[in-house]
N, C-alpha and C. Protein backbone atom coordinates (compact mmCIF):
# COMPACT_ATOMS: atom_id res chain seq x y z
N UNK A 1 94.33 105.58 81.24
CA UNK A 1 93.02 105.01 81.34
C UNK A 1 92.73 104.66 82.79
N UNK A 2 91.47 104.55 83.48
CA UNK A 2 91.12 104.68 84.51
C UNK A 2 89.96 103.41 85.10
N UNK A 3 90.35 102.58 85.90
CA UNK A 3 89.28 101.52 86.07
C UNK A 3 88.90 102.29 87.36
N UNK A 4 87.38 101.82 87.51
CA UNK A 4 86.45 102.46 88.26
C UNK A 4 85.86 101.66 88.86
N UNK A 5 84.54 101.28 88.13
CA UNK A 5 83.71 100.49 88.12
C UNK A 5 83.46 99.25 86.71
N UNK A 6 82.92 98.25 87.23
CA UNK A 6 82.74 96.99 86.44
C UNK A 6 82.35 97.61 85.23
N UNK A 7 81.14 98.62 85.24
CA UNK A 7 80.49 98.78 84.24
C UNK A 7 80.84 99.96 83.01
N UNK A 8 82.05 100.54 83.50
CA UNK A 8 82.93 101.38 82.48
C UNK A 8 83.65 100.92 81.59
N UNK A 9 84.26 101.43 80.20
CA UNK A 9 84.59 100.98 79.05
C UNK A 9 85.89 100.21 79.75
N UNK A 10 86.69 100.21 81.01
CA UNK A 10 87.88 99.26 81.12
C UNK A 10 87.52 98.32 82.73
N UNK A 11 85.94 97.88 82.59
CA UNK A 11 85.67 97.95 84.22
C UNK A 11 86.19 96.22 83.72
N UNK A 12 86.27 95.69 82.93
CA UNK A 12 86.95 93.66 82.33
C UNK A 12 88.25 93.82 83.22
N UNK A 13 88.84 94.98 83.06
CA UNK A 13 90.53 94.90 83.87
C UNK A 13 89.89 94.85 85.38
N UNK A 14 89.15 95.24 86.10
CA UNK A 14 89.17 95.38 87.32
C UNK A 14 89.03 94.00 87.84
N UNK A 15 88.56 93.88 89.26
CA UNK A 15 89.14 92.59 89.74
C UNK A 15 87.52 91.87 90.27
N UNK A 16 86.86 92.80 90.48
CA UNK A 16 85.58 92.87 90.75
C UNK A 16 84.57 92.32 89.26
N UNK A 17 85.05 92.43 87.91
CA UNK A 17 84.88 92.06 87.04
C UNK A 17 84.27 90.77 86.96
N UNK A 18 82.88 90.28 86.41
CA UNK A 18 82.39 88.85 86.31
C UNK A 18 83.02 88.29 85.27
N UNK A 19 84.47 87.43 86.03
CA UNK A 19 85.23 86.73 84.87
C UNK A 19 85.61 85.26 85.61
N UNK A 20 84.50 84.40 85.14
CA UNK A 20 84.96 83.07 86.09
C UNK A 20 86.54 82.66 85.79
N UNK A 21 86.49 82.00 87.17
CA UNK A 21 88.80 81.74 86.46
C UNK A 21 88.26 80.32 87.43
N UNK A 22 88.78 79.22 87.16
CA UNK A 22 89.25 77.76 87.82
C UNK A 22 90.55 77.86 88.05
N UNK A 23 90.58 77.45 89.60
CA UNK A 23 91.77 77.07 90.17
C UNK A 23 91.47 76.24 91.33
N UNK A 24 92.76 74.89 90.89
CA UNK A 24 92.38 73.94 91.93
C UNK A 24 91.20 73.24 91.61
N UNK A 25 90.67 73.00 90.91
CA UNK A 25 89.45 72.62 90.65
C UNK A 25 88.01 73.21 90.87
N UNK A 26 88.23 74.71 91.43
CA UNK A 26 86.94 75.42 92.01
C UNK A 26 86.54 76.56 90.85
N UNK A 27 85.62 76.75 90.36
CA UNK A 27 85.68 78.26 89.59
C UNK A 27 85.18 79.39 90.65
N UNK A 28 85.80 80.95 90.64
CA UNK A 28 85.52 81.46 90.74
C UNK A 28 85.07 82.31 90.25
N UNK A 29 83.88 83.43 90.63
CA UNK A 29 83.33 84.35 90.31
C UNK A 29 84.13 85.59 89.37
N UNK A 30 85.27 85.61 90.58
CA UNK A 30 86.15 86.76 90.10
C UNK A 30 86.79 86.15 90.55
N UNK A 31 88.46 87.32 90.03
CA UNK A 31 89.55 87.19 90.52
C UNK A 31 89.72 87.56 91.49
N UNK A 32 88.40 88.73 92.23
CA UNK A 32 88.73 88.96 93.19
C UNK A 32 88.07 88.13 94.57
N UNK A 33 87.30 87.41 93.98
CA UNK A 33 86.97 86.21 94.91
C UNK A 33 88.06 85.31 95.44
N UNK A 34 88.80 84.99 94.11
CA UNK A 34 89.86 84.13 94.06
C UNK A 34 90.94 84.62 95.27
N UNK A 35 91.60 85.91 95.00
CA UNK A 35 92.19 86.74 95.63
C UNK A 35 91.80 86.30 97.00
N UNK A 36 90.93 87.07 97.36
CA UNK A 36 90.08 86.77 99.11
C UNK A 36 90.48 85.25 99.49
N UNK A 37 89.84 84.34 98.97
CA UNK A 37 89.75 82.82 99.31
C UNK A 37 91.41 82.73 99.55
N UNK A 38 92.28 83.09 98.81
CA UNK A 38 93.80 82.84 99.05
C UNK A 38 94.40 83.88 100.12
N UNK A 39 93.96 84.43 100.71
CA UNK A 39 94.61 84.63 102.04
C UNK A 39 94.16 83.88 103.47
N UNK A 40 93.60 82.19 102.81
CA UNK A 40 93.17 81.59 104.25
C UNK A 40 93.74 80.21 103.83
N UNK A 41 93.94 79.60 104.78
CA UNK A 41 94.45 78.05 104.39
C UNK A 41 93.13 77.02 104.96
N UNK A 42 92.50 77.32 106.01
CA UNK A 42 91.40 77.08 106.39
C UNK A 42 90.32 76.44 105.44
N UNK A 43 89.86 75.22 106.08
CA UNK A 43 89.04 74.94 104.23
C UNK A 43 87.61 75.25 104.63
N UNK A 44 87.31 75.35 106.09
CA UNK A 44 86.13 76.09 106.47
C UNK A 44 86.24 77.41 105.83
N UNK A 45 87.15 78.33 106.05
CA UNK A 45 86.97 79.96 106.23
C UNK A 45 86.74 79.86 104.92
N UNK A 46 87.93 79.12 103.70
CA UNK A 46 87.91 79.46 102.65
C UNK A 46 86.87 79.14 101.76
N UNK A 47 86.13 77.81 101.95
CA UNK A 47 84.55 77.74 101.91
C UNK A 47 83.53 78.63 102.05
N UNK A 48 83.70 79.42 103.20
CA UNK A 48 82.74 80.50 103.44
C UNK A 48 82.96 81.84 102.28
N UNK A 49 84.35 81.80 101.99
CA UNK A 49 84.63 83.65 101.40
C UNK A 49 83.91 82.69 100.05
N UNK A 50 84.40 81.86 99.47
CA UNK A 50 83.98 81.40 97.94
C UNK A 50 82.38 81.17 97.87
N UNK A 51 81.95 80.94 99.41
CA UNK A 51 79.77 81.38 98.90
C UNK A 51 79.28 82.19 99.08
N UNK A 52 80.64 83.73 99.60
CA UNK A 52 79.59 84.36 100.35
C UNK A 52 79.34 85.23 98.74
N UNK A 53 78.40 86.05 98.75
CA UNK A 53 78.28 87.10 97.74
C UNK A 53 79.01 88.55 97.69
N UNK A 54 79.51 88.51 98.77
CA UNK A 54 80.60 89.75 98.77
C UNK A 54 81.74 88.60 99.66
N UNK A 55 82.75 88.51 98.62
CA UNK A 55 83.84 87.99 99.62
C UNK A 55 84.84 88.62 99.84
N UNK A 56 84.60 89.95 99.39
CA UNK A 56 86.12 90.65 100.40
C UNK A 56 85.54 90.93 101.65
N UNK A 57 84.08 91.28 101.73
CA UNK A 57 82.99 91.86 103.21
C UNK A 57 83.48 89.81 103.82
N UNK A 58 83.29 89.17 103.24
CA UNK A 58 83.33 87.81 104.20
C UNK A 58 85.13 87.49 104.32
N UNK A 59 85.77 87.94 104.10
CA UNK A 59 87.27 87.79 104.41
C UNK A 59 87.73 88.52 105.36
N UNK A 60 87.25 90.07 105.54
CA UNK A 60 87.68 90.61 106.19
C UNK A 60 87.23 90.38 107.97
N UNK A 61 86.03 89.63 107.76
CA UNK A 61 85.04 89.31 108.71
C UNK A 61 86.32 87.98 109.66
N UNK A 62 87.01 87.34 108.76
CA UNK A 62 87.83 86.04 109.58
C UNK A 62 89.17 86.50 108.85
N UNK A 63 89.63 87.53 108.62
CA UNK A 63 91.21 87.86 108.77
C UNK A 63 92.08 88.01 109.93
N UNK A 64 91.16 88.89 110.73
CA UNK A 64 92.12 88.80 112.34
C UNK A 64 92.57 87.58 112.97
N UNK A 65 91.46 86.58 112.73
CA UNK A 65 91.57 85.15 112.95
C UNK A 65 92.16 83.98 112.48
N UNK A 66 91.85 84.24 111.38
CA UNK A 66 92.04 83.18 110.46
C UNK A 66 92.87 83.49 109.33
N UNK A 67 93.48 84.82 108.91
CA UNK A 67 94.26 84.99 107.78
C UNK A 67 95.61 84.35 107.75
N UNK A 68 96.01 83.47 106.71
CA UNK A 68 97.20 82.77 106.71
C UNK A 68 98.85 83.85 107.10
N UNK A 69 99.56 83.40 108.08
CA UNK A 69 100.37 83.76 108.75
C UNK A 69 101.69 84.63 107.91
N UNK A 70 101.67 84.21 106.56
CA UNK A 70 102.82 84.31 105.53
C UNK A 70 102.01 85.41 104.00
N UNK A 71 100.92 85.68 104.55
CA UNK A 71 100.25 86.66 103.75
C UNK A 71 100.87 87.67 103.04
N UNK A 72 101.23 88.70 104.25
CA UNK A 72 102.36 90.03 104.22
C UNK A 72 103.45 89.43 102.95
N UNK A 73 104.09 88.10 103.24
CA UNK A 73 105.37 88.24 102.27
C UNK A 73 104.59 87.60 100.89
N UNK A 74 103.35 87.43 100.66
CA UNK A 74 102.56 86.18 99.31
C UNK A 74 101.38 86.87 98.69
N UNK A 75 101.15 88.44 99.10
CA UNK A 75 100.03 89.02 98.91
C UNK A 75 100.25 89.77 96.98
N UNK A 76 101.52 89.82 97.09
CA UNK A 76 101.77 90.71 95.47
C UNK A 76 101.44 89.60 94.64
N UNK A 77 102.53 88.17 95.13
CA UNK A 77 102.78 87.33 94.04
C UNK A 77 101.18 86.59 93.96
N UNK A 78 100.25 86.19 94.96
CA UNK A 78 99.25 86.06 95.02
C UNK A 78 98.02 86.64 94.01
N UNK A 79 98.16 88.26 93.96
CA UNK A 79 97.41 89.08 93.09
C UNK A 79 98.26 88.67 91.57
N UNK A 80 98.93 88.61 90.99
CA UNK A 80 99.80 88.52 90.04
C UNK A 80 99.29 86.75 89.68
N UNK A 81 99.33 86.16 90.17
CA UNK A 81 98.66 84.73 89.97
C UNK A 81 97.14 84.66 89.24
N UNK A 82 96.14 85.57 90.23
CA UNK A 82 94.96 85.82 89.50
C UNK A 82 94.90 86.72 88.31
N UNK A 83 95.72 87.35 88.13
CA UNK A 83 95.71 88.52 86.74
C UNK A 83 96.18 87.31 85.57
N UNK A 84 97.44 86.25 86.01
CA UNK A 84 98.10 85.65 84.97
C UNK A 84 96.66 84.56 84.57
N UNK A 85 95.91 83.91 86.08
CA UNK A 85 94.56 83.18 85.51
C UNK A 85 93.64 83.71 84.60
N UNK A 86 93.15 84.79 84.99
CA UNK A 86 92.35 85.72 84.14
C UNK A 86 92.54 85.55 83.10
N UNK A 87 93.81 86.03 82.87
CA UNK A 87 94.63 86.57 81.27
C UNK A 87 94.24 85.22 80.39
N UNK A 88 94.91 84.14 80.92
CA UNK A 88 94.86 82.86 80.33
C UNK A 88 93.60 82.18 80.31
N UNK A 89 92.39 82.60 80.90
CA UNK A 89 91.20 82.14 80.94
C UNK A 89 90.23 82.55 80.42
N UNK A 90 89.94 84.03 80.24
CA UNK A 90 89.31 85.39 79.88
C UNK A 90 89.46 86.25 78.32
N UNK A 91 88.76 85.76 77.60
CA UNK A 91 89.17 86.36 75.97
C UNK A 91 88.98 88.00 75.97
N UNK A 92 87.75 87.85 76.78
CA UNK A 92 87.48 89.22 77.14
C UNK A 92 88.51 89.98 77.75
N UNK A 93 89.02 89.66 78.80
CA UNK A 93 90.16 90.34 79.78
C UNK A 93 91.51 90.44 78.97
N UNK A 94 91.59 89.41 77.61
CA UNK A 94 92.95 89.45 77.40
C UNK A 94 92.71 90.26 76.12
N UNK A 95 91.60 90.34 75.38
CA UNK A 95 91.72 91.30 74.39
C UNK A 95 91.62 92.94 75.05
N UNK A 96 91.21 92.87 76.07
CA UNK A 96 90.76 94.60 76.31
C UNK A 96 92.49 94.57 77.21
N UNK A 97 93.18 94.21 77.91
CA UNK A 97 94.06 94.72 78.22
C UNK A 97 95.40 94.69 77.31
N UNK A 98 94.85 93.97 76.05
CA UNK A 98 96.09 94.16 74.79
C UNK A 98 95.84 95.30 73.98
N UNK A 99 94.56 95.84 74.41
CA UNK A 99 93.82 97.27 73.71
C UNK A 99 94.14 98.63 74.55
N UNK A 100 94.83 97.90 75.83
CA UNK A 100 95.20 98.78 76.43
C UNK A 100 96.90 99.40 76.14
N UNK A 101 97.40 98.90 74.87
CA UNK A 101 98.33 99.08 74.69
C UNK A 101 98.96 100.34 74.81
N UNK A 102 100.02 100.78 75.57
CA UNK A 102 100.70 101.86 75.48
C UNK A 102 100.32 103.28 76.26
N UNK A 103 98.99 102.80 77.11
CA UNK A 103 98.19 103.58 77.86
C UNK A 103 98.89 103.08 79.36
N UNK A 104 98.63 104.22 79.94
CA UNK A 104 99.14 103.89 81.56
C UNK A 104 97.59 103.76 82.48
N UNK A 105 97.70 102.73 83.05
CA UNK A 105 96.93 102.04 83.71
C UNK A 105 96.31 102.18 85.31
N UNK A 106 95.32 102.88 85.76
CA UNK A 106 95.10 103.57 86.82
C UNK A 106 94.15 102.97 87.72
N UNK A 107 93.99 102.55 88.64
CA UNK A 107 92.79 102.06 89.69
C UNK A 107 92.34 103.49 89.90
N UNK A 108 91.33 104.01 89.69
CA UNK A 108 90.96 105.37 90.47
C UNK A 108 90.51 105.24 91.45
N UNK A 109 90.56 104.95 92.55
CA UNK A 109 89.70 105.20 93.85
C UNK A 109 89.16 106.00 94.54
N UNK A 110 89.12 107.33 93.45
CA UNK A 110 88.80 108.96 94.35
C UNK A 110 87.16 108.46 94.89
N UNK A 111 86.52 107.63 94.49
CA UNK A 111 84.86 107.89 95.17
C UNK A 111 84.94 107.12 96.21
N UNK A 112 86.27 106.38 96.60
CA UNK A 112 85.85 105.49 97.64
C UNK A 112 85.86 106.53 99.10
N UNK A 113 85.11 106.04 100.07
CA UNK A 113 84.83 106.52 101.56
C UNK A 113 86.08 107.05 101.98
N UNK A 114 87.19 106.35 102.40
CA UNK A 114 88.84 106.40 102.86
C UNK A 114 89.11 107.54 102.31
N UNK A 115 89.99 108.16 102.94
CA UNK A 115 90.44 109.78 102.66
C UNK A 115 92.02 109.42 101.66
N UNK A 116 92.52 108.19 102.02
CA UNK A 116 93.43 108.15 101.14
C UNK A 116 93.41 106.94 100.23
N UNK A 117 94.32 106.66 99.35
CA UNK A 117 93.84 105.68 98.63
C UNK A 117 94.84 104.15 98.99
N UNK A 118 94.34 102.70 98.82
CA UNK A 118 94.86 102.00 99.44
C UNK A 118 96.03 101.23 98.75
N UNK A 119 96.60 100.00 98.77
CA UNK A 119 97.75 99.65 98.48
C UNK A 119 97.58 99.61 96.71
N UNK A 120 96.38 98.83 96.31
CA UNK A 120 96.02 98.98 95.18
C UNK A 120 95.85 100.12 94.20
N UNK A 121 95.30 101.54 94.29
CA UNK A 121 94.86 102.06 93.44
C UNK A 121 95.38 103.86 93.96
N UNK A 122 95.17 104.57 93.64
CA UNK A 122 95.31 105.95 93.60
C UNK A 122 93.77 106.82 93.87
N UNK A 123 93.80 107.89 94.33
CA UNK A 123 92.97 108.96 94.22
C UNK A 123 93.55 109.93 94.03
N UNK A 124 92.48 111.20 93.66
CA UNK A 124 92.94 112.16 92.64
C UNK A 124 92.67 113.07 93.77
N UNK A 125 93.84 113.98 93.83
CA UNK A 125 93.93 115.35 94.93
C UNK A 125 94.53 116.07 93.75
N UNK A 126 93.72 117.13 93.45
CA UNK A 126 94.18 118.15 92.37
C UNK A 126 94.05 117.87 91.01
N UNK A 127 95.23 118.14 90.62
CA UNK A 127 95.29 117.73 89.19
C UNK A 127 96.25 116.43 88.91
N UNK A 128 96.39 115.52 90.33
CA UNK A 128 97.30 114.79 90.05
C UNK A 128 96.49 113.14 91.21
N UNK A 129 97.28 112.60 90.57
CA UNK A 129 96.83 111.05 91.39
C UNK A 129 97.78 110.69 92.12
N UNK A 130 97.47 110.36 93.85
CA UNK A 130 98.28 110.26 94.75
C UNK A 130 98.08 108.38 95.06
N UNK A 131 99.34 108.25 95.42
CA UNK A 131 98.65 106.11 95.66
C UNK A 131 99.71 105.56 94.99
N UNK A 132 99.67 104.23 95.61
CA UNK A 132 100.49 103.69 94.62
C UNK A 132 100.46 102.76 93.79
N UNK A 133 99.39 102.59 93.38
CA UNK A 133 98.55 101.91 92.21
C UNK A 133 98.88 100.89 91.53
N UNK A 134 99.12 99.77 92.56
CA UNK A 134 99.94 98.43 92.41
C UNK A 134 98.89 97.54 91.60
N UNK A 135 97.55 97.53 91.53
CA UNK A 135 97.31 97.00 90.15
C UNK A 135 97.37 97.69 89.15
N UNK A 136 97.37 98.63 89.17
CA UNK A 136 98.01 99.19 87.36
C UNK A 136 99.01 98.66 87.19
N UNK A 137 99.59 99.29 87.88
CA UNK A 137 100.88 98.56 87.84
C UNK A 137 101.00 96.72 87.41
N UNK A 138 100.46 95.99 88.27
CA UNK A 138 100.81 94.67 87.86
C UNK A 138 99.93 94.31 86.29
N UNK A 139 99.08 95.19 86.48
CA UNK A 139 97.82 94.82 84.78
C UNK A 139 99.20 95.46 83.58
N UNK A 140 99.75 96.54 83.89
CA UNK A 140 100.70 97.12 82.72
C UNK A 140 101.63 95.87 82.49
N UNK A 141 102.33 95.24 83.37
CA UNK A 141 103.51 94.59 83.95
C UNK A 141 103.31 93.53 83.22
N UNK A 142 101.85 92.87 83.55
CA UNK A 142 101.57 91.48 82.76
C UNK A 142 101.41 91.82 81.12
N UNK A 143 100.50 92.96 80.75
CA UNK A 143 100.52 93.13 79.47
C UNK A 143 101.76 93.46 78.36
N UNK A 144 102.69 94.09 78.94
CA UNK A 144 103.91 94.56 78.71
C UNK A 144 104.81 93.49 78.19
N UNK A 145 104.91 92.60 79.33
CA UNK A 145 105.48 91.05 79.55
C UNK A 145 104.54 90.04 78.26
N UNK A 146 104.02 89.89 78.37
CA UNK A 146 102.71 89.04 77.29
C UNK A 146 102.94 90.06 76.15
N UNK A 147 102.99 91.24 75.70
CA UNK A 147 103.16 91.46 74.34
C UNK A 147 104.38 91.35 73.97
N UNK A 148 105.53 91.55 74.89
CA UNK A 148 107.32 91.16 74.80
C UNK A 148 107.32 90.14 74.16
N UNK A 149 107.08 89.00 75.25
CA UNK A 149 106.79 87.42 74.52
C UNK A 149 106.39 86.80 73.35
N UNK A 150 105.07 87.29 73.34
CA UNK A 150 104.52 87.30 71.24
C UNK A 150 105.52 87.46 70.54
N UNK A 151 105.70 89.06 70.47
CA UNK A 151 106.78 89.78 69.66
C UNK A 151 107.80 88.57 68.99
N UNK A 152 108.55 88.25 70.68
CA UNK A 152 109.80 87.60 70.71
C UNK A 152 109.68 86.05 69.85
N UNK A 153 108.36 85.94 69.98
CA UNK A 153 107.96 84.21 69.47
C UNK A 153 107.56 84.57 67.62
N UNK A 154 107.80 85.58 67.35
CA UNK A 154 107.50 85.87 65.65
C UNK A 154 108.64 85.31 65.29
């Protein structure tokens, strides 16, 4: 299965998805708001990414500057934090990725601009998907893990 866009039958898994999550006492828009705001420690910068209306366009704008120093080693477990909020916050997000059972889980990024695809997702050269599609990956990982658990709690 293939996330794309918000507005496709699995666009609830994507990150861009309108799924408010609270953390810390703030709600966000998305997880991927959430995401952005947590690569700054700054309570200015991080103020700014949480009003702007595109906050990965307003993160990237004060990353050279302002991105927290320990990012590189906090960026997986970071993304993995907002999927576990989601999950636990989102009826929507947690029934469609338990529907995703047994399906392998794909960011497609072939329409994006970039000739290759980025840490997150894959594009399609041929008949095959090149990338290394670390949120599928972590969306399979959490669902996998969360249906283990149930199981194990019968």
């Amino acid at each position: 299965m293939h996330l794309r866009k918000v507005s496709d039958e699995w666009g609830i898994l994507g990150n861009f998805a309108h799924t408010p999550i609270q953390y810390e006492g703030v709600t966000y828009k998305s997880s991927e708001q959430l995401f952005q705001m947590m690569k700054f420690t700054d309570e200015e910068v991080r103020n700014a990414v949480c009003a702007a209306n595109n906050p990965k366009y307003t993160a990237k704008h004060y990353e050279k500057t302002h991105r927290r120093d320990d990012w590189g080693m906090i960026i997986v477990d970071a993304m993995k934090q907002c999927l576990q909020l989601k999950y636990e916050q989102s009826e929507e997000f947690r029934a469609a990725l338990e529907r995703s059972k047994g399906k392998y889980i794909v960011e497609d990024q072939s329409t994006f601009r970039k000739k290759y695809a980025d840490t997150w997702g894959v594009k399609r050269q041929g008949n095959f998907y090149v990338g290394p599609n670390l949120m599928g990956r972590l969306l399979m990982e959490l669902r996998d893990n969360v249906l283990q658990v149930s199981r194990q709690c019968r």
